[in-house]
C-alpha atoms as a PDB file:
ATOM      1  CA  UNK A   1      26.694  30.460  30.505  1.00  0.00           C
ATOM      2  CA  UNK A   2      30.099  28.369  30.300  1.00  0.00           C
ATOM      3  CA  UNK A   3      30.623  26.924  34.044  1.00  0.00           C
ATOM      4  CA  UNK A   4      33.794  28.419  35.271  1.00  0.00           C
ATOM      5  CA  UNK A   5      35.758  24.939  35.351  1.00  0.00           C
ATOM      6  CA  UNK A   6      34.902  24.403  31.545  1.00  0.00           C
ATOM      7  CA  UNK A   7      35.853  27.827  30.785  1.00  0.00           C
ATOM      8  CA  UNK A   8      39.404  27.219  32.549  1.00  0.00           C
ATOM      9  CA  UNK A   9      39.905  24.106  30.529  1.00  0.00           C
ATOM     10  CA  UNK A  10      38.838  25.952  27.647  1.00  0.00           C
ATOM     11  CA  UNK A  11      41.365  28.632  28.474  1.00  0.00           C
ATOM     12  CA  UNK A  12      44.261  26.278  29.010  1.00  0.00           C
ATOM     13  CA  UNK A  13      43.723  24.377  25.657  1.00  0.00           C
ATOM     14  CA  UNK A  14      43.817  27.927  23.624  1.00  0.00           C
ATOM     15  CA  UNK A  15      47.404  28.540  24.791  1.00  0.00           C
ATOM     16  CA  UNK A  16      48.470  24.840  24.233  1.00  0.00           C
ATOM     17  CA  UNK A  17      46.893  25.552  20.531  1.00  0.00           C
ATOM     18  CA  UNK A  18      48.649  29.238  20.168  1.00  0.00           C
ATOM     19  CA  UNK A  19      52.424  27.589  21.062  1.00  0.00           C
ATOM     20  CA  UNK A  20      50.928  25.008  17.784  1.00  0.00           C
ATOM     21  CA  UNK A  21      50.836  25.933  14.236  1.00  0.00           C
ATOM     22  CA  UNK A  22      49.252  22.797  13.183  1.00  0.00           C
ATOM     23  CA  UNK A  23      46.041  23.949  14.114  1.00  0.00           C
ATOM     24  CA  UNK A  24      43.583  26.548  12.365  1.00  0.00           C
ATOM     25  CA  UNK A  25      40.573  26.920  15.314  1.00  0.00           C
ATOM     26  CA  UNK A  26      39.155  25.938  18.228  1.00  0.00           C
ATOM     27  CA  UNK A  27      35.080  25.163  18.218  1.00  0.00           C
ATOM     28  CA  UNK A  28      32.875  24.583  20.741  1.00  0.00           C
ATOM     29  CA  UNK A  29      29.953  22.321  19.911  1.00  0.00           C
ATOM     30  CA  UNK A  30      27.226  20.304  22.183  1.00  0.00           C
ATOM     31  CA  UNK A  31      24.957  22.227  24.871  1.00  0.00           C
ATOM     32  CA  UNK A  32      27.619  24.697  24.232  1.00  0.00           C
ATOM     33  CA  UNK A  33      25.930  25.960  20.828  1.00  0.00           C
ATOM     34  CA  UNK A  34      22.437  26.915  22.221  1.00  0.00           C
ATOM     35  CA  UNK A  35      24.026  28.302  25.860  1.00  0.00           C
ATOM     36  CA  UNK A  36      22.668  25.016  27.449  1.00  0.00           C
ATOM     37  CA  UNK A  37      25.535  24.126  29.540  1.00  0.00           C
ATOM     38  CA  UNK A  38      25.610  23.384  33.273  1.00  0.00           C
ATOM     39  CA  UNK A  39      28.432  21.927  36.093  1.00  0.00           C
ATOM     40  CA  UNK A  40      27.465  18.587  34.695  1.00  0.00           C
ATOM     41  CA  UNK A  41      27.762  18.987  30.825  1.00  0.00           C
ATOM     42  CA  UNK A  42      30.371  17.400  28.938  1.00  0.00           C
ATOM     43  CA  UNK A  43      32.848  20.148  26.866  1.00  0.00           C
ATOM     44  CA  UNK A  44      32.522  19.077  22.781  1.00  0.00           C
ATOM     45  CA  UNK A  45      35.153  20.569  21.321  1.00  0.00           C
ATOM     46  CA  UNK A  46      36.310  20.402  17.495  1.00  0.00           C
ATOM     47  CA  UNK A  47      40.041  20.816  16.545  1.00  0.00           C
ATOM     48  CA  UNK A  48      40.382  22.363  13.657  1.00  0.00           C
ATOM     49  CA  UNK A  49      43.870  20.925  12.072  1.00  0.00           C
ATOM     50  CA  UNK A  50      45.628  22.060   8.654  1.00  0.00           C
ATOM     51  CA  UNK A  51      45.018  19.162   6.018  1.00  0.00           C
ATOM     52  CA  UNK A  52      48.544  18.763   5.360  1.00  0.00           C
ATOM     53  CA  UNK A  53      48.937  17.970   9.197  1.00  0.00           C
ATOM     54  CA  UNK A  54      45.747  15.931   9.983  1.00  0.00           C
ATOM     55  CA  UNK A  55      48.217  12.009   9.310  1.00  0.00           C
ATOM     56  CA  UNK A  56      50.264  13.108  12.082  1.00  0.00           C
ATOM     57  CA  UNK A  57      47.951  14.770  14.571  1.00  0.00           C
ATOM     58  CA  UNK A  58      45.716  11.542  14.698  1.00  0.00           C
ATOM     59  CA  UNK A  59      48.403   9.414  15.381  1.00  0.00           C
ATOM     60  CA  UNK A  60      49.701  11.817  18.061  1.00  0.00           C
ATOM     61  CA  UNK A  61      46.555  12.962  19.641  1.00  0.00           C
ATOM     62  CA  UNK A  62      46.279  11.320  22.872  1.00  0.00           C
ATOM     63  CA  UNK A  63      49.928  12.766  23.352  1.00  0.00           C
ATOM     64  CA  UNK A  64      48.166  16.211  22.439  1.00  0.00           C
ATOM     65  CA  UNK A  65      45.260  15.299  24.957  1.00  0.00           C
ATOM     66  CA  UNK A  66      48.177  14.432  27.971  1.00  0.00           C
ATOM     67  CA  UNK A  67      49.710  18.003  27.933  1.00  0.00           C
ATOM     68  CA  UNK A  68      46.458  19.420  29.521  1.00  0.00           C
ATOM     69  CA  UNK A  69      46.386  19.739  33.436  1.00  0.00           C
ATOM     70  CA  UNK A  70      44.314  16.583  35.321  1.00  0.00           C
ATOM     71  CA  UNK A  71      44.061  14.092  32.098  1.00  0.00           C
ATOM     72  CA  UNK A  72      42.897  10.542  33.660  1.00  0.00           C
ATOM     73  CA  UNK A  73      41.744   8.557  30.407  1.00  0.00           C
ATOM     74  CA  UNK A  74      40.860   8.456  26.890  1.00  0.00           C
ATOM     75  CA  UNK A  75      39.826   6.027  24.272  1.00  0.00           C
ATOM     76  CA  UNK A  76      39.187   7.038  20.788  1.00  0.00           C
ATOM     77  CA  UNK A  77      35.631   6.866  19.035  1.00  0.00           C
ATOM     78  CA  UNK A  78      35.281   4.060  16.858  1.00  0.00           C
ATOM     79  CA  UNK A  79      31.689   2.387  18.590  1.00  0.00           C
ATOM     80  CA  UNK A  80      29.978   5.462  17.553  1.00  0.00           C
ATOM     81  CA  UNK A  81      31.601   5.883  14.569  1.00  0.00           C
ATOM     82  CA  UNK A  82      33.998   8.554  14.825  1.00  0.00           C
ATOM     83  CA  UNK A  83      37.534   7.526  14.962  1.00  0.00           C
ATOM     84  CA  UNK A  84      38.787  10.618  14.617  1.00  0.00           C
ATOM     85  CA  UNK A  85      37.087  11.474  18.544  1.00  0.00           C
ATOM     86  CA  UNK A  86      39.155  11.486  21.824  1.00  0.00           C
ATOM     87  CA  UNK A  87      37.056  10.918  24.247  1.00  0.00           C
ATOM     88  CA  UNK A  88      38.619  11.980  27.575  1.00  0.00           C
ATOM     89  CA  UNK A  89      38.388  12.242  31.387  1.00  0.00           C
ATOM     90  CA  UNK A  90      40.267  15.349  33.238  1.00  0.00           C
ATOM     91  CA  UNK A  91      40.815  15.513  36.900  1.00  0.00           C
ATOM     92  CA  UNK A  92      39.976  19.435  37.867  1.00  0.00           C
ATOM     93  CA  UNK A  93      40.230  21.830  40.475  1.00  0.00           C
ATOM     94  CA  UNK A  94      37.476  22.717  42.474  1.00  0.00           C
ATOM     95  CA  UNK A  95      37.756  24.567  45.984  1.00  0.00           C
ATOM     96  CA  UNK A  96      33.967  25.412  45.837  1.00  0.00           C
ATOM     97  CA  UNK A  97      32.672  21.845  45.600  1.00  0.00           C
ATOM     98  CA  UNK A  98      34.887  18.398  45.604  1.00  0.00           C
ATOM     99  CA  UNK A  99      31.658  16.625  44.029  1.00  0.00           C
ATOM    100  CA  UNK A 100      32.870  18.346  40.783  1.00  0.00           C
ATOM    101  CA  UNK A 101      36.400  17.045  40.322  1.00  0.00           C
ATOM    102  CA  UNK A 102      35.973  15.724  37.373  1.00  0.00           C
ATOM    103  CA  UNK A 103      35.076  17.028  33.532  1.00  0.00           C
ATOM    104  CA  UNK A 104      34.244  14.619  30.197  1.00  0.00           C
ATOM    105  CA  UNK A 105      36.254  16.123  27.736  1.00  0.00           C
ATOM    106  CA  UNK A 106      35.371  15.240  23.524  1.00  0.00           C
ATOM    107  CA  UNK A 107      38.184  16.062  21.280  1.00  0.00           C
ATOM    108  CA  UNK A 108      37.158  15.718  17.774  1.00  0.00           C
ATOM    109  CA  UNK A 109      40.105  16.477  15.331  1.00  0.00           C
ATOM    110  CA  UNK A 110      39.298  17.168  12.336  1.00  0.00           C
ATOM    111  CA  UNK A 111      39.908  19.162   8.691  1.00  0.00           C
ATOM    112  CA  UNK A 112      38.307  22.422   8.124  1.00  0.00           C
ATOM    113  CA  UNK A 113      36.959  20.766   4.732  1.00  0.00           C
ATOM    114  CA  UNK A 114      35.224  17.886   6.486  1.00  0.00           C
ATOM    115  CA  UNK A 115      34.305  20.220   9.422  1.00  0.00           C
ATOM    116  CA  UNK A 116      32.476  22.607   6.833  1.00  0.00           C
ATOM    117  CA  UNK A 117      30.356  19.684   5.081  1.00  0.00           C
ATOM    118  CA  UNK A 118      29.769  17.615   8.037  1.00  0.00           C
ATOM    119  CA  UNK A 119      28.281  20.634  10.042  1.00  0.00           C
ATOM    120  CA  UNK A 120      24.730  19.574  11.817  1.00  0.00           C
ATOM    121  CA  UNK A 121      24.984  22.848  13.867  1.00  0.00           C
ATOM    122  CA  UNK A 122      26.163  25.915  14.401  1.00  0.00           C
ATOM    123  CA  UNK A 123      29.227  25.525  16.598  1.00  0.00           C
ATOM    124  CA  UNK A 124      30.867  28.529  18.311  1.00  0.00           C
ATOM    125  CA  UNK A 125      34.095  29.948  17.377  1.00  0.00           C
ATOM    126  CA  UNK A 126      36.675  29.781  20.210  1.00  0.00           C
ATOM    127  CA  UNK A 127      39.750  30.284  19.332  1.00  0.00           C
ATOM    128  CA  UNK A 128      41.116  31.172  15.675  1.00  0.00           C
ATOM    129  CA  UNK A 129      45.193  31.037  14.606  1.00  0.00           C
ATOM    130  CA  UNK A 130      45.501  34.559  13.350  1.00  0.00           C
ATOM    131  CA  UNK A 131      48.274  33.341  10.685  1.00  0.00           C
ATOM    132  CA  UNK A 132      45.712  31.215   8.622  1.00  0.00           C
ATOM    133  CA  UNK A 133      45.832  31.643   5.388  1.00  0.00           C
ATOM    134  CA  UNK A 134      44.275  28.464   3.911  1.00  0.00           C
ATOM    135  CA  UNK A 135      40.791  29.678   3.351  1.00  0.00           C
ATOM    136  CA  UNK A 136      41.050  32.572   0.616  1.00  0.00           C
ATOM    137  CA  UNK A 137      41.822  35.042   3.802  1.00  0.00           C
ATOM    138  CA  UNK A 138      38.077  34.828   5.388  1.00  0.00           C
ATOM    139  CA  UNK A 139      37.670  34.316   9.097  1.00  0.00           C
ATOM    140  CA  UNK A 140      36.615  30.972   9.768  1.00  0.00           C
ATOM    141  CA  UNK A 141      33.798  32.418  11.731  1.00  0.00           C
ATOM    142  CA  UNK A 142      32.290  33.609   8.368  1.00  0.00           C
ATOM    143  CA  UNK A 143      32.903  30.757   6.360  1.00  0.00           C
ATOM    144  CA  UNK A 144      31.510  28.638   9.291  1.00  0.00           C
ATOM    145  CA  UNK A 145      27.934  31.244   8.794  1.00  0.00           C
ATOM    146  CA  UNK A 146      27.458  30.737   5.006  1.00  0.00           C
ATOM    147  CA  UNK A 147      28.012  26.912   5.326  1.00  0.00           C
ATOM    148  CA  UNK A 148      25.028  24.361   4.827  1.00  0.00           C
ATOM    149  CA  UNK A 149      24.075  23.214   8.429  1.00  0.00           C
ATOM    150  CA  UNK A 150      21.956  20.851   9.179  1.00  0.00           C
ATOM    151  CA  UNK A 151      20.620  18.108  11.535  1.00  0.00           C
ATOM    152  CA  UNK A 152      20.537  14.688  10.242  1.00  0.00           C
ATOM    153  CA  UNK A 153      17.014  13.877  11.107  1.00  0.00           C
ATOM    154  CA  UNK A 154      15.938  10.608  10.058  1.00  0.00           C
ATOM    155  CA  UNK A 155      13.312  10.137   7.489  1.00  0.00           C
ATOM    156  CA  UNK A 156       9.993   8.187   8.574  1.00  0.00           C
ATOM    157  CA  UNK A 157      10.650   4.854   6.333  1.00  0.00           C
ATOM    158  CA  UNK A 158      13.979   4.234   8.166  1.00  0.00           C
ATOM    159  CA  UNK A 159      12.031   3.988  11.413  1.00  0.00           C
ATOM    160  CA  UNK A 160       9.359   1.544   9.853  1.00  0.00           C
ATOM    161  CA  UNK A 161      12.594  -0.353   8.447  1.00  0.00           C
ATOM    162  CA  UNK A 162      14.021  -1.392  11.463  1.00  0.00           C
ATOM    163  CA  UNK A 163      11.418  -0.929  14.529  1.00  0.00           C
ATOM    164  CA  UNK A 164       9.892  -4.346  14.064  1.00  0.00           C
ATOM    165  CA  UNK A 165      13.214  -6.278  14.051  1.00  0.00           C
ATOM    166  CA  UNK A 166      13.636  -4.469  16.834  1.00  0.00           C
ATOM    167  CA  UNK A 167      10.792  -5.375  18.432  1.00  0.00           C
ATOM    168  CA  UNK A 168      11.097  -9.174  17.491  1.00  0.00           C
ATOM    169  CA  UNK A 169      14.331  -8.934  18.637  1.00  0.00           C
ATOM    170  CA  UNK A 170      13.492  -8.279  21.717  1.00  0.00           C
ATOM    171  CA  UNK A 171      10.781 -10.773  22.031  1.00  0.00           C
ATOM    172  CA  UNK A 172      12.568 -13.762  21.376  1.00  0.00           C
ATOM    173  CA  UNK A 173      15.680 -12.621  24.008  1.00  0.00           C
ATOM    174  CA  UNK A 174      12.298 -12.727  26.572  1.00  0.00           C
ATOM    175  CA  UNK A 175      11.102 -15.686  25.552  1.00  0.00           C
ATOM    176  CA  UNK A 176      14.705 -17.290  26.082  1.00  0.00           C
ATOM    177  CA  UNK A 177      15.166 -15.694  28.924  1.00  0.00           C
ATOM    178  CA  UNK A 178      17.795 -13.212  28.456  1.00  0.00           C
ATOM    179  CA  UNK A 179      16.101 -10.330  30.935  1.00  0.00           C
ATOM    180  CA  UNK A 180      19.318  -8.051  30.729  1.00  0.00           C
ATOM    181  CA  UNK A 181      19.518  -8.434  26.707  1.00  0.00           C
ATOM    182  CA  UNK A 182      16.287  -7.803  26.068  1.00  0.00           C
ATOM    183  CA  UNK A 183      16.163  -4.281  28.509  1.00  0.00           C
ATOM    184  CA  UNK A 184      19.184  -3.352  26.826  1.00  0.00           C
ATOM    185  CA  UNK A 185      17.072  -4.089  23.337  1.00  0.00           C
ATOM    186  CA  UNK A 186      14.130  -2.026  24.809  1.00  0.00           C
ATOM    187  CA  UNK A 187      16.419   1.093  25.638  1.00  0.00           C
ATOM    188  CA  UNK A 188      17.849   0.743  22.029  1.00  0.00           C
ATOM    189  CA  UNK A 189      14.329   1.033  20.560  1.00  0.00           C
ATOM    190  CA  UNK A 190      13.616   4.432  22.735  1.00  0.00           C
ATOM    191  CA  UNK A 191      16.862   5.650  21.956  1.00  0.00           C
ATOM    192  CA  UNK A 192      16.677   5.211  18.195  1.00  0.00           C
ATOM    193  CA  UNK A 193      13.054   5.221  17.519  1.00  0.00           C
ATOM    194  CA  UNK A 194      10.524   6.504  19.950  1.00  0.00           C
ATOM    195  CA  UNK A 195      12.921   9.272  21.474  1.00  0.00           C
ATOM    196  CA  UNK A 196      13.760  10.455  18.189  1.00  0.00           C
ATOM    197  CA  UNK A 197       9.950  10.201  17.232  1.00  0.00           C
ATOM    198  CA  UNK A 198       8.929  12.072  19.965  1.00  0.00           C
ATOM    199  CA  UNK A 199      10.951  14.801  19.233  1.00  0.00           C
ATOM    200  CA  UNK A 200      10.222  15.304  15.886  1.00  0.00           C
ATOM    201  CA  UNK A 201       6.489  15.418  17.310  1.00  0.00           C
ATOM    202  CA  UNK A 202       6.965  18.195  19.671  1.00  0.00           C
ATOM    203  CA  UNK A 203       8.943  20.299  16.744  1.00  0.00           C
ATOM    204  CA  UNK A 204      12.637  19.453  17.910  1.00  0.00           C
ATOM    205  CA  UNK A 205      15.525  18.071  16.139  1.00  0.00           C
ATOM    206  CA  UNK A 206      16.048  13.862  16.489  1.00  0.00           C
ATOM    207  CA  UNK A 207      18.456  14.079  19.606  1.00  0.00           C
ATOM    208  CA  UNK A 208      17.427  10.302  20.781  1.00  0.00           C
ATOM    209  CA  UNK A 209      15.869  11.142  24.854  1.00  0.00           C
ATOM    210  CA  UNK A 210      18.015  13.383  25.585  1.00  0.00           C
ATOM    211  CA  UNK A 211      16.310  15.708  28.302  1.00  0.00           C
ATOM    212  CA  UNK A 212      12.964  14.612  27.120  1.00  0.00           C
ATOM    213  CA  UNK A 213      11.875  14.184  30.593  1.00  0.00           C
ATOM    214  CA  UNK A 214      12.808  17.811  30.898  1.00  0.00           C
ATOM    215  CA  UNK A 215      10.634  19.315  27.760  1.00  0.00           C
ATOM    216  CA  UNK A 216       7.664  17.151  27.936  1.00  0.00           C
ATOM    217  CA  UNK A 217       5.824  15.562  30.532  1.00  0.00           C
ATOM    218  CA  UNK A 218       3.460  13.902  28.280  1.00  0.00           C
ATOM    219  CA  UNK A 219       6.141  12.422  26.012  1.00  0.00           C
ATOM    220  CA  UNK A 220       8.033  11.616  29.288  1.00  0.00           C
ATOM    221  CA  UNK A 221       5.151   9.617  30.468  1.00  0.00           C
ATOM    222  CA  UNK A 222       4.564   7.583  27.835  1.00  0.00           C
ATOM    223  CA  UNK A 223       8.285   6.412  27.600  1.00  0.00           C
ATOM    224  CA  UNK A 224       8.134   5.784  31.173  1.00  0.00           C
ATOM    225  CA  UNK A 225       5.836   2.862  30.140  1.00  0.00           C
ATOM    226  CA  UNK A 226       8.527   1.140  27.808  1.00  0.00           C
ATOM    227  CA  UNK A 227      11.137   0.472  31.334  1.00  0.00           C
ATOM    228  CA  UNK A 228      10.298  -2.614  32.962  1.00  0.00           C
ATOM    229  CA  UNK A 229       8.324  -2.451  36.358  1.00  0.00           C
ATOM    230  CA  UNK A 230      10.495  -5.503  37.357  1.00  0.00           C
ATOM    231  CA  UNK A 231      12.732  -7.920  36.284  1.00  0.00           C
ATOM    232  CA  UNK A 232      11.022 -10.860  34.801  1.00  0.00           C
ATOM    233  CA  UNK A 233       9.431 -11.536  31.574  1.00  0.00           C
ATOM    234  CA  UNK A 234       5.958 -10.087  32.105  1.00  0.00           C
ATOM    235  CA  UNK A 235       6.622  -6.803  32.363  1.00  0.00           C
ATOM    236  CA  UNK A 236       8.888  -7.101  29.893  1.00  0.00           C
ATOM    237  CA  UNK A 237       6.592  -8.417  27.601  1.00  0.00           C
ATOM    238  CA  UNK A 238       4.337  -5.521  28.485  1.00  0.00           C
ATOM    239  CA  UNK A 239       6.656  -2.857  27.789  1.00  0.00           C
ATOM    240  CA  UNK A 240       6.918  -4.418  24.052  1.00  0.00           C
ATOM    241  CA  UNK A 241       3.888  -4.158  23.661  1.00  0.00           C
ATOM    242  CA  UNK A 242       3.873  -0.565  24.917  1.00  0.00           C
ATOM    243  CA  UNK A 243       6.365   0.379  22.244  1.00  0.00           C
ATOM    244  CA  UNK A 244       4.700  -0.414  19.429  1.00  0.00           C
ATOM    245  CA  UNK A 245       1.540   1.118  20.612  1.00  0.00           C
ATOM    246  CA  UNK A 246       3.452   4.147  21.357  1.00  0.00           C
ATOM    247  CA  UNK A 247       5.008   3.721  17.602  1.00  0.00           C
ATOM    248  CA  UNK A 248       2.146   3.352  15.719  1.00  0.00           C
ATOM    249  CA  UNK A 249       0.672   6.681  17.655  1.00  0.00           C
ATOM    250  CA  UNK A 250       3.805   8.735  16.764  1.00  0.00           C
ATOM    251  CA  UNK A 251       4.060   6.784  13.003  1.00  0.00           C
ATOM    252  CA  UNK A 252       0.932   8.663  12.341  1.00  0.00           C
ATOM    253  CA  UNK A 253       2.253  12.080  12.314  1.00  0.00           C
ATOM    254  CA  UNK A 254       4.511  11.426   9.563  1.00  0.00           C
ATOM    255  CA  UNK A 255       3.517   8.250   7.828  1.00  0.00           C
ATOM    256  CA  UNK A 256       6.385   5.854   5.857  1.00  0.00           C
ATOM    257  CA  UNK A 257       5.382   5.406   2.189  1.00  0.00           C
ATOM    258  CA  UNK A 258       5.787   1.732   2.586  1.00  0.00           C
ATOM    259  CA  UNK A 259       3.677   0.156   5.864  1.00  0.00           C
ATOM    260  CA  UNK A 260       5.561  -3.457   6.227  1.00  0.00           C
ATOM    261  CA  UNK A 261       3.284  -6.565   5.629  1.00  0.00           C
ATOM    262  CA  UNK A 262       1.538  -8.131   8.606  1.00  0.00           C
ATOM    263  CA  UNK A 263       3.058  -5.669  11.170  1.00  0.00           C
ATOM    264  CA  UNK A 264       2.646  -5.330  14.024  1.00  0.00           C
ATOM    265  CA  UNK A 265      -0.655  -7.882  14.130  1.00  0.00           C
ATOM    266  CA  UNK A 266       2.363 -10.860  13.215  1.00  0.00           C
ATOM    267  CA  UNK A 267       3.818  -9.518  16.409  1.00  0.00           C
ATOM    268  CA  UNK A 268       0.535  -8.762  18.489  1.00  0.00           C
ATOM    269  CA  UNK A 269      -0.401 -12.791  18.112  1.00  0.00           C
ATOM    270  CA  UNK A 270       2.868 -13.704  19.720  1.00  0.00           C
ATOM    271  CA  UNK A 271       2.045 -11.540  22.716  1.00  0.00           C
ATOM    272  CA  UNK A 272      -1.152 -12.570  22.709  1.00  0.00           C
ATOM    273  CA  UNK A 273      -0.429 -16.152  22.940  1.00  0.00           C
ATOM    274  CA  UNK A 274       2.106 -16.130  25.507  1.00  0.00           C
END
């Protein structure tokens, strides 16, 4: 179920899109797709724009992003790679509870070729311009359904490639004494490796830890022991050496062809020695 203030931004957007013929369709992606979404989800939406428009639109589309009611912010997407993302913050009316004033809003404008063979889900049709006539007359609903969609799960040898850089990483930021570097480091490694891991182990796509905590207790519970107890270099050092125990236990569901040389026992003997 779409939360009502989503669903009025959503609203609001269609009619700014009907008054504009640049635009072939509105799509919702996100917790939106599998009817996930709660007051505190952020809206992922993909703007669908004619090819022959797509120059001007990006260098307009914060000006786009202003004409909706309450914008605050918005900085585009380069540090996750995606330039072509608005990321935005709306300021939004709420009678029934002023601790929800505010909605994280992703506008991601885009082509309908690129949307169609960069698809990783299903996204939901919103909104579709009734005069398009670029796609051989098919709805863009049905050429979204025969498209190739999929996830871009990671394979097991890039997780073998980088974990123990990672990891090394990590350990010599400790050793120097760079605390706040090296917990940073740490949440890098569950974000890109063990979270992604431990979702391929319980049958799930590679979403990093995203609501782990709320699927699995026992994969919650073992990440749990990768976060620092406290601040100082011992129990930082022991939550490295928690995440490659917890790596090698999840490596072994899906093996890399190639095991790199020496690891982790190269690793273990600094730990052991400190």
């Amino acid at each position: 179920m779409i939360p009502i203030k989503h669903q009025n931004f959503i609203k609001e957007i269609i009619e700014l899109l009907k008054n504009d013929s640049r635009f072939e369709c509105l799509l919702g992606a996100g917790s939106m797709i599998n009817d996930e979404m709660d007051e505190h989800s952020d809206l992922d939406l993909m703007l669908v724009v004619k090819k022959e428009e797509f120059s001007e639109i990006m260098l307009k589309r914060k000006e786009f992003a202003i004409k909706l009611n309450g914008y605050l912010s918005g900085f585009t997407g380069e540090h996750v790679g995606e330039p072509r993302l608005l990321i935005c913050l709306y300021e939004r009316d709420n009678e029934n509870n002023q601790n929800d004033l505010l909605l994280h809003v992703d506008l991601k404008f885009i082509t309908f070729d690129s949307m169609i063979k960069e698809l990783i889900e299903m996204p939901v049709v919103l909104w579709e311009n009734g005069d398009n006539n670029n796609n051989n007359n098919s709805s863009i609903k049905d050429l979204i359904k025969n498209s190739n969609v999929k996830w871009p799960n990671k394979e097991p040898q890039w997780f073998e490639d980088r974990i123990w850089i990672w990891i090394h990483y990590c350990l010599t930021k400790i050793q120097r004494g760079e605390l706040f570097e090296a917990i940073g480091t740490l949440s890098w490694i569950r974000d890109q490796v063990l979270g992604p891991m431990s979702n391929r182990r319980i049958g799930l796509n590679q979403r990093g830890v995203r609501k782990l905590e709320l699927i699995s207790e026992p994969i919650s519970t073992l990440l749990k022991t990768t976060i620092p107890s406290n601040i100082d270099k011992s129990s930082l050092y022991e939550s490295c050496n928690n995440c490659i125990t917890i790596y090698i236990n999840l490596r072994n569901d899906y093996p890399p062809n190639n095991i790199i040389k020496n690891m982790p026992s190269v690793l273990n003997k600094i730990l052991n020695n400190i």
